[in-house]
C-alpha atoms as a PDB file:
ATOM      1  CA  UNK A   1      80.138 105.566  74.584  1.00  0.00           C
ATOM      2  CA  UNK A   2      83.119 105.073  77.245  1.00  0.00           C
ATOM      3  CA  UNK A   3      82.887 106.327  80.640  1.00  0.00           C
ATOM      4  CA  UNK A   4      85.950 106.899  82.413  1.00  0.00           C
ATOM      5  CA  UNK A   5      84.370 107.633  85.821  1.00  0.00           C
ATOM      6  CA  UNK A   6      82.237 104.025  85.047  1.00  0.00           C
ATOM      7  CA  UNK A   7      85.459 102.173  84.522  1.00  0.00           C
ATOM      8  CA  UNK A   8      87.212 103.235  87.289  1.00  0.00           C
ATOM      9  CA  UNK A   9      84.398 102.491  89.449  1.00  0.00           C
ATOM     10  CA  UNK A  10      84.008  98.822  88.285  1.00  0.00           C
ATOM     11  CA  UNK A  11      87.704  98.570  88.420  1.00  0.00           C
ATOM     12  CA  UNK A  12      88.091  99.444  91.755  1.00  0.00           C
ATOM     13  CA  UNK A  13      85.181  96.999  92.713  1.00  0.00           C
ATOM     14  CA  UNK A  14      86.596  94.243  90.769  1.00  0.00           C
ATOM     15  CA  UNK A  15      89.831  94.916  92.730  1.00  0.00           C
ATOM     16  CA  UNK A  16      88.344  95.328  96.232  1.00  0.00           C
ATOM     17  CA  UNK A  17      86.669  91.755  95.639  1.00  0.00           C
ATOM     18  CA  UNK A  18      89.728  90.124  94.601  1.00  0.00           C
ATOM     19  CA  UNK A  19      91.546  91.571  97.497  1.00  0.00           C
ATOM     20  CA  UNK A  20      89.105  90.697  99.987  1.00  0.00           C
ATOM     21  CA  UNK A  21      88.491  87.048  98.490  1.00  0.00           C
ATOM     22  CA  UNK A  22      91.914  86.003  97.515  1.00  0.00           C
ATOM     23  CA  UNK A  23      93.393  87.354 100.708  1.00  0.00           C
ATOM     24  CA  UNK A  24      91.184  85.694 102.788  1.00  0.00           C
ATOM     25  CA  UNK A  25      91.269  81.947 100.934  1.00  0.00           C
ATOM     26  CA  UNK A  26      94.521  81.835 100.329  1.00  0.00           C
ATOM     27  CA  UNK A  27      95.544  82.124 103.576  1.00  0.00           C
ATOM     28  CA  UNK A  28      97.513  79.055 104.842  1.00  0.00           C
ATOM     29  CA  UNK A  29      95.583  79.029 107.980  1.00  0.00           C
ATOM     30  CA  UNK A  30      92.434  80.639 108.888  1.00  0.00           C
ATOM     31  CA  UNK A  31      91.369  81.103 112.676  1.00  0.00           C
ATOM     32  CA  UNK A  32      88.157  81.499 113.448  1.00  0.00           C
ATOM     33  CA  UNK A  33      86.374  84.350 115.579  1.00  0.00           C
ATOM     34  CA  UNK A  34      88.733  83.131 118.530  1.00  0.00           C
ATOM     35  CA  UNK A  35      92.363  82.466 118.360  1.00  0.00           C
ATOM     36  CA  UNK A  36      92.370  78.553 119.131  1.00  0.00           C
ATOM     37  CA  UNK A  37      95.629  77.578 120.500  1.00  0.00           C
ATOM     38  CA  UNK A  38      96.739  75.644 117.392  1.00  0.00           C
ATOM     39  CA  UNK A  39      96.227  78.319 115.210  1.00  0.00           C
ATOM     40  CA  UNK A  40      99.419  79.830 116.113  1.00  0.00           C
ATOM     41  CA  UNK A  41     101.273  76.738 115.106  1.00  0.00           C
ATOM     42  CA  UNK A  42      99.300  76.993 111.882  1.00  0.00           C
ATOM     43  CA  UNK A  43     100.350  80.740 111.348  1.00  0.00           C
ATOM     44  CA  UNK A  44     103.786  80.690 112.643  1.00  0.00           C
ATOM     45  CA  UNK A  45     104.402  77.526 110.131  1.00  0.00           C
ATOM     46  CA  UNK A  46     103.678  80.493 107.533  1.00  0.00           C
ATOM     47  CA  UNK A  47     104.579  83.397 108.973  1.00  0.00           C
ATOM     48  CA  UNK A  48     105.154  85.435 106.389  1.00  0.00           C
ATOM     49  CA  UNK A  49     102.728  84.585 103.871  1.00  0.00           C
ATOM     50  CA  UNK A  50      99.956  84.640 106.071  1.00  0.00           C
ATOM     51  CA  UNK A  51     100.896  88.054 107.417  1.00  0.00           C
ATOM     52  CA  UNK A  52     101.009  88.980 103.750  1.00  0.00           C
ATOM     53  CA  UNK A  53      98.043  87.682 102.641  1.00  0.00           C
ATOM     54  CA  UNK A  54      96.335  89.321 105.745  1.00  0.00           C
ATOM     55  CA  UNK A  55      97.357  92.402 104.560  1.00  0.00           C
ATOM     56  CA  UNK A  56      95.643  91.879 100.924  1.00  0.00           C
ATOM     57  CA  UNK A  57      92.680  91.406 102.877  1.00  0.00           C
ATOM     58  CA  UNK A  58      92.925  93.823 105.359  1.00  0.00           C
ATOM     59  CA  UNK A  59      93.537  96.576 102.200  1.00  0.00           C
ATOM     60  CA  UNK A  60      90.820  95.169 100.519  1.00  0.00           C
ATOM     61  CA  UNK A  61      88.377  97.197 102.971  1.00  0.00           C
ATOM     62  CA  UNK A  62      90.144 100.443 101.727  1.00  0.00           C
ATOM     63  CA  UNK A  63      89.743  99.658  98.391  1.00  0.00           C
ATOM     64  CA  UNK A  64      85.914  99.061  98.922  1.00  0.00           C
ATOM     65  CA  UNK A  65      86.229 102.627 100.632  1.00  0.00           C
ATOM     66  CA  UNK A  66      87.258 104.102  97.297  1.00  0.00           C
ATOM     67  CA  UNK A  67      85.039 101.336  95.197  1.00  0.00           C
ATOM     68  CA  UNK A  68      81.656 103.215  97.090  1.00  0.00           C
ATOM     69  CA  UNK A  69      83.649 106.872  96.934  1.00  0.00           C
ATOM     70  CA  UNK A  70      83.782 106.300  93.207  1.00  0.00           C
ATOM     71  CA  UNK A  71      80.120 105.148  92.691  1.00  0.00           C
ATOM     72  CA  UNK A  72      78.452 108.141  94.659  1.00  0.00           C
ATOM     73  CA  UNK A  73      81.139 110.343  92.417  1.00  0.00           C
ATOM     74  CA  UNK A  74      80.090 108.523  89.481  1.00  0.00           C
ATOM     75  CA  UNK A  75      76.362 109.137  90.064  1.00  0.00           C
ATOM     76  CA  UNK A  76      76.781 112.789  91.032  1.00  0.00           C
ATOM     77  CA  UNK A  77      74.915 114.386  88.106  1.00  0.00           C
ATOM     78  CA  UNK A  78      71.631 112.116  88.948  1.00  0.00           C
ATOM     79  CA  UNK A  79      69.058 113.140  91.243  1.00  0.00           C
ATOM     80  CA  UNK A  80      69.817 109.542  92.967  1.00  0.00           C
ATOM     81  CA  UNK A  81      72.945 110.889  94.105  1.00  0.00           C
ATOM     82  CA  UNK A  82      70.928 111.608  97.452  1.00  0.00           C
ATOM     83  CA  UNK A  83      70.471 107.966  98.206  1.00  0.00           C
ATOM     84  CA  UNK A  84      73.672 106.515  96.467  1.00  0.00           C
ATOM     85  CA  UNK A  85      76.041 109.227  98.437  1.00  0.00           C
ATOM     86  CA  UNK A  86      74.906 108.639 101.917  1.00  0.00           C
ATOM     87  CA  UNK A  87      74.651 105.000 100.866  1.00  0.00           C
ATOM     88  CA  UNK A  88      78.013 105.224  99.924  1.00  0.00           C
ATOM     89  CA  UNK A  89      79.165 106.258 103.017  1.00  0.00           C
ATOM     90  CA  UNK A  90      77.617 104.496 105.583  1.00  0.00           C
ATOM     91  CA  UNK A  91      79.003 101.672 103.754  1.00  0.00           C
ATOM     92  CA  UNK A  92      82.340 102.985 103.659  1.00  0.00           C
ATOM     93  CA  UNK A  93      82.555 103.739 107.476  1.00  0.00           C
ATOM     94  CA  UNK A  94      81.554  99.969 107.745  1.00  0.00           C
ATOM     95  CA  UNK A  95      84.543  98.485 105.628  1.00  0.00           C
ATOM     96  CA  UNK A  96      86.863 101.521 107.488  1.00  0.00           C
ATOM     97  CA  UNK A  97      85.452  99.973 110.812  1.00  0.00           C
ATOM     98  CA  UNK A  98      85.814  96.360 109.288  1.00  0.00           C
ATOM     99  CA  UNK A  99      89.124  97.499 108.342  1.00  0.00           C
ATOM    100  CA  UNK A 100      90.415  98.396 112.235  1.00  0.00           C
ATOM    101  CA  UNK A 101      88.575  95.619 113.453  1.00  0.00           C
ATOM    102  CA  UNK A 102      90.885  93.274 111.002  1.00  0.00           C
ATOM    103  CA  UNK A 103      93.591  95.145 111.819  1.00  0.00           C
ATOM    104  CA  UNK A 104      92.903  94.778 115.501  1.00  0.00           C
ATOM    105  CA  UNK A 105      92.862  90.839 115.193  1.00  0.00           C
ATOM    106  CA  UNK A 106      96.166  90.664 112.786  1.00  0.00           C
ATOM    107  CA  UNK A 107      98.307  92.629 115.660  1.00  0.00           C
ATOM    108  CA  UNK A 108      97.218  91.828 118.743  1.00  0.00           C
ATOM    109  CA  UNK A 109      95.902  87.745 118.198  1.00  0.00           C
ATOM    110  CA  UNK A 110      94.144  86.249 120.904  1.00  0.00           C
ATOM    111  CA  UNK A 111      93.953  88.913 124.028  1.00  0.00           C
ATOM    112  CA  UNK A 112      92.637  91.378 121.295  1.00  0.00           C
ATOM    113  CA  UNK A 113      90.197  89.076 120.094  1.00  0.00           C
ATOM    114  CA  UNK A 114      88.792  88.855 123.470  1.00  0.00           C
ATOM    115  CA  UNK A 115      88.178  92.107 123.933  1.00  0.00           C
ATOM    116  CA  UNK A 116      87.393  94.908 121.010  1.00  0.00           C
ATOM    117  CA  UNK A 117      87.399  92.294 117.786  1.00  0.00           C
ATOM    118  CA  UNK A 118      84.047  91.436 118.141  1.00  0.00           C
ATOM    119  CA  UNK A 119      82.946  94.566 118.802  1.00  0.00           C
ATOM    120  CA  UNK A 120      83.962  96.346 115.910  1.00  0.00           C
ATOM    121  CA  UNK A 121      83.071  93.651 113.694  1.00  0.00           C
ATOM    122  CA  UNK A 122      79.401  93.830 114.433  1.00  0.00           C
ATOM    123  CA  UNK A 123      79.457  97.252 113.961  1.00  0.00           C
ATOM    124  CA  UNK A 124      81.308  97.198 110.438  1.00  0.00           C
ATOM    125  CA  UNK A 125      79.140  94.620 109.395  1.00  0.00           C
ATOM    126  CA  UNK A 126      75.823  96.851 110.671  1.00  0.00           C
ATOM    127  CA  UNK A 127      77.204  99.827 109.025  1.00  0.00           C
ATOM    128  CA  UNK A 128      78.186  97.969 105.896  1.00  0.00           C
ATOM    129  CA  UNK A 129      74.905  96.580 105.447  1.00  0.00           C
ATOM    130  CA  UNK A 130      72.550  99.760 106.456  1.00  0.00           C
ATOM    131  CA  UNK A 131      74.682 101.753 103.415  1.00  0.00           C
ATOM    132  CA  UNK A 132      74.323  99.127 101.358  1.00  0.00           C
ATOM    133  CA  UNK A 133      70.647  99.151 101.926  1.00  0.00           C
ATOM    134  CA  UNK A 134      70.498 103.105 100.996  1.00  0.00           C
ATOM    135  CA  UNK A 135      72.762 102.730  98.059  1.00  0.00           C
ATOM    136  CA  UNK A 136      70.387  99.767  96.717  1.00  0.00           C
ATOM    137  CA  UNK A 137      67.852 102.498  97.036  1.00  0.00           C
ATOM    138  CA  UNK A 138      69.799 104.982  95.067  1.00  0.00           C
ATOM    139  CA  UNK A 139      70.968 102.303  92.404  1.00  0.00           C
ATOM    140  CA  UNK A 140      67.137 101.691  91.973  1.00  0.00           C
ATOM    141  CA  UNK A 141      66.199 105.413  91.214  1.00  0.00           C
ATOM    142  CA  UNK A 142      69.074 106.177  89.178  1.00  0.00           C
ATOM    143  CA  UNK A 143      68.403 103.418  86.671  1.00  0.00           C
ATOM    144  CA  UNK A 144      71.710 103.343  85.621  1.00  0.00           C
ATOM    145  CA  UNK A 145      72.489  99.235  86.166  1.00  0.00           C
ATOM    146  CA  UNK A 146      70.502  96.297  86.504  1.00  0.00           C
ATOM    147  CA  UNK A 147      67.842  96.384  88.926  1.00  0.00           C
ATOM    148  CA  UNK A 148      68.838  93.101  90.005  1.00  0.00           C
ATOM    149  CA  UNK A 149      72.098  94.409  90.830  1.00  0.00           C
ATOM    150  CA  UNK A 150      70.486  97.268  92.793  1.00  0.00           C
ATOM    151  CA  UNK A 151      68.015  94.448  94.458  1.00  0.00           C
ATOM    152  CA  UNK A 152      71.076  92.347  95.376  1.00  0.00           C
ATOM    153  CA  UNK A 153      72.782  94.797  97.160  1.00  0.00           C
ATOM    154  CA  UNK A 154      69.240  95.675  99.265  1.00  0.00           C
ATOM    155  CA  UNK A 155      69.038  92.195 100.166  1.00  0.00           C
ATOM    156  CA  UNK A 156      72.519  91.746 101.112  1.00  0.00           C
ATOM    157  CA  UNK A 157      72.325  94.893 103.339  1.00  0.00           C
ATOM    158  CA  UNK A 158      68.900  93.547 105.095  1.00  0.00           C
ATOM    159  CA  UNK A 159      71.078  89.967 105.655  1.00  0.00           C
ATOM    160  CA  UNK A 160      74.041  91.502 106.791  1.00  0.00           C
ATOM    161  CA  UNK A 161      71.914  93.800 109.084  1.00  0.00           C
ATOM    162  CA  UNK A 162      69.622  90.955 110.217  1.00  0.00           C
ATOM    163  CA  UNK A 163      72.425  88.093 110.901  1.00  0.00           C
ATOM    164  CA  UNK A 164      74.393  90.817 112.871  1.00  0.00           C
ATOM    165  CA  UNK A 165      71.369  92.125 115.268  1.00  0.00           C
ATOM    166  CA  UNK A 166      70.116  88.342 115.730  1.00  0.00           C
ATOM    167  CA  UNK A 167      72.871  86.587 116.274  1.00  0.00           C
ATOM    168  CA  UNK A 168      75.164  89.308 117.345  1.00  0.00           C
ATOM    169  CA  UNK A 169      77.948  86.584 119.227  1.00  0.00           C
ATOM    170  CA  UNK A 170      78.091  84.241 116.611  1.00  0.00           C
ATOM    171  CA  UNK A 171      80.390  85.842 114.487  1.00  0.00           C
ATOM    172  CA  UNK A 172      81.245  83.094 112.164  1.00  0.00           C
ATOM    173  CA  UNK A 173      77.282  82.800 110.509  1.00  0.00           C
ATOM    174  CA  UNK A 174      78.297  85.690 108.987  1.00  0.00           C
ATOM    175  CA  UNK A 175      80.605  84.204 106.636  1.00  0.00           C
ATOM    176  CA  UNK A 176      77.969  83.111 103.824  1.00  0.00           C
ATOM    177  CA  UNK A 177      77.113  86.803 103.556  1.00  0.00           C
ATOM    178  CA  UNK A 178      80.918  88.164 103.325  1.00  0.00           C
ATOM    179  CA  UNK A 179      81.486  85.607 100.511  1.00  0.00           C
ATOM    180  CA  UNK A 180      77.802  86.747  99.059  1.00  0.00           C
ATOM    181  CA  UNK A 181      78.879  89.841  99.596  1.00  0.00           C
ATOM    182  CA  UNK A 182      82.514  90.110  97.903  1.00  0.00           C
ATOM    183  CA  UNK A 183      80.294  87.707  94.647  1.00  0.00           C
ATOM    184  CA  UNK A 184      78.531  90.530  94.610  1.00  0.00           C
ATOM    185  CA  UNK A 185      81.510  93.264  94.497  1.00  0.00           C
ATOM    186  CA  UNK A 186      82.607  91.161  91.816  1.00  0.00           C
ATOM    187  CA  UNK A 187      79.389  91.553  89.252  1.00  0.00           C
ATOM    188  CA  UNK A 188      78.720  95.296  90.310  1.00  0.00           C
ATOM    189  CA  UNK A 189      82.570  95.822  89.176  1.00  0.00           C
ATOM    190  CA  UNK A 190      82.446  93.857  85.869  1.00  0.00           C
ATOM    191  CA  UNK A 191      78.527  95.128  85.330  1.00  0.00           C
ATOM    192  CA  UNK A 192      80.091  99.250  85.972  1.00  0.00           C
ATOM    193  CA  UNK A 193      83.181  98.044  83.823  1.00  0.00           C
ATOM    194  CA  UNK A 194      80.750  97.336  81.310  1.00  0.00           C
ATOM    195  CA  UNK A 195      79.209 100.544  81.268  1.00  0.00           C
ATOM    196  CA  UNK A 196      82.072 102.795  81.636  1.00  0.00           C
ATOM    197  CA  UNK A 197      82.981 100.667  78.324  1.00  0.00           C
ATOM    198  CA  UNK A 198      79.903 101.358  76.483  1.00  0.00           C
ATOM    199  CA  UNK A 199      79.293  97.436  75.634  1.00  0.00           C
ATOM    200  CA  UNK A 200      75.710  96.254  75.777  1.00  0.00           C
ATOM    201  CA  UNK A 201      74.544  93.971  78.501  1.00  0.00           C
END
């Protein structure tokens, strides 16, 4: 049986991986936390690609927005939907807060990287991982995937959550866990694709 809600969940997760992937390793250069002063060589070589392909990335977060706004809509008729919805949000606010925080780093470079980058980064990635702790919760009850999707998602939250709070100015250790963390967009989509197209897993 096809679910429409189902596929346009997975679609939209699907979409907010490939977004937030693809924009990010295709870019022809890729600073690091700090603007080093031959990154803007790099980028200006590029210009406009790599303010393109910062944008991909940068609308990826948005798209995870409406990726988590479609799961807690998709799970509204379950009893679960008190875990997955506030879940759902807390992990939106984090990829809204990753999303300034991107934002902040494309337009302003180096002086803004000083200053408020790290700052909302830490939060997006504390929010981002405390909703996707709650939604793991909520995927659990409802029954509706894999549990191992459900216990992926818990222990991506608890990493995101743990690498922020213990190393909270080392920005870049947090990179396994994006990549981890966009893998996992990735299977949820293709695993709520599969559902919303009735086909056995």
């Amino acid at each position: 049986m096809a679910s429409f809600p189902f596929q346009v969940t997975g679609g939209l997760f699907v979409t907010a991986a490939a977004m937030l992937w693809l924009g990010w390793w295709l870019l022809p250069a890729r600073p690091g936390a700090f603007f080093l002063p031959h990154d803007f060589g790099a980028i200006r070589a590029r210009y406009r690609v790599w303010i393109w392909l910062f944008r991909v990335h940068l609308f990826g977060y948005l798209v995870t927005v409406m990726a988590a706004v479609a799961l807690g809509a998709s799970l509204g008729g379950s009893d679960a939907r008190v875990l997955v919805w506030p879940g759902a949000a807390v992990m939106a606010s984090g990829a809204i807060v990753g999303s300034l925080g991107a934002a902040f780093y494309y337009h302003v470079g180096a002086w803004g990287a000083l200053d408020l980058h790290p700052c909302l980064v830490r939060f997006s990635r504390g929010f981002f991982g405390l909703g996707q702790v709650v939604l793991a919760a909520g995927l659990v009850r409802d029954g509706t995937f894999p549990i191992s999707v459900a216990i992926a998602a818990g222990l991506l939250g608890l990493a995101a959550i743990a690498v922020t709070m213990a190393r909270p100015d080392e920005l870049e250790r947090y990179r396994p866990v994006f990549h981890l963390n966009a893998a996992w967009m990735l299977a949820f989509g293709v695993v709520a694709l599969h559902a919303g197209l009735g086909v056995a897993g």
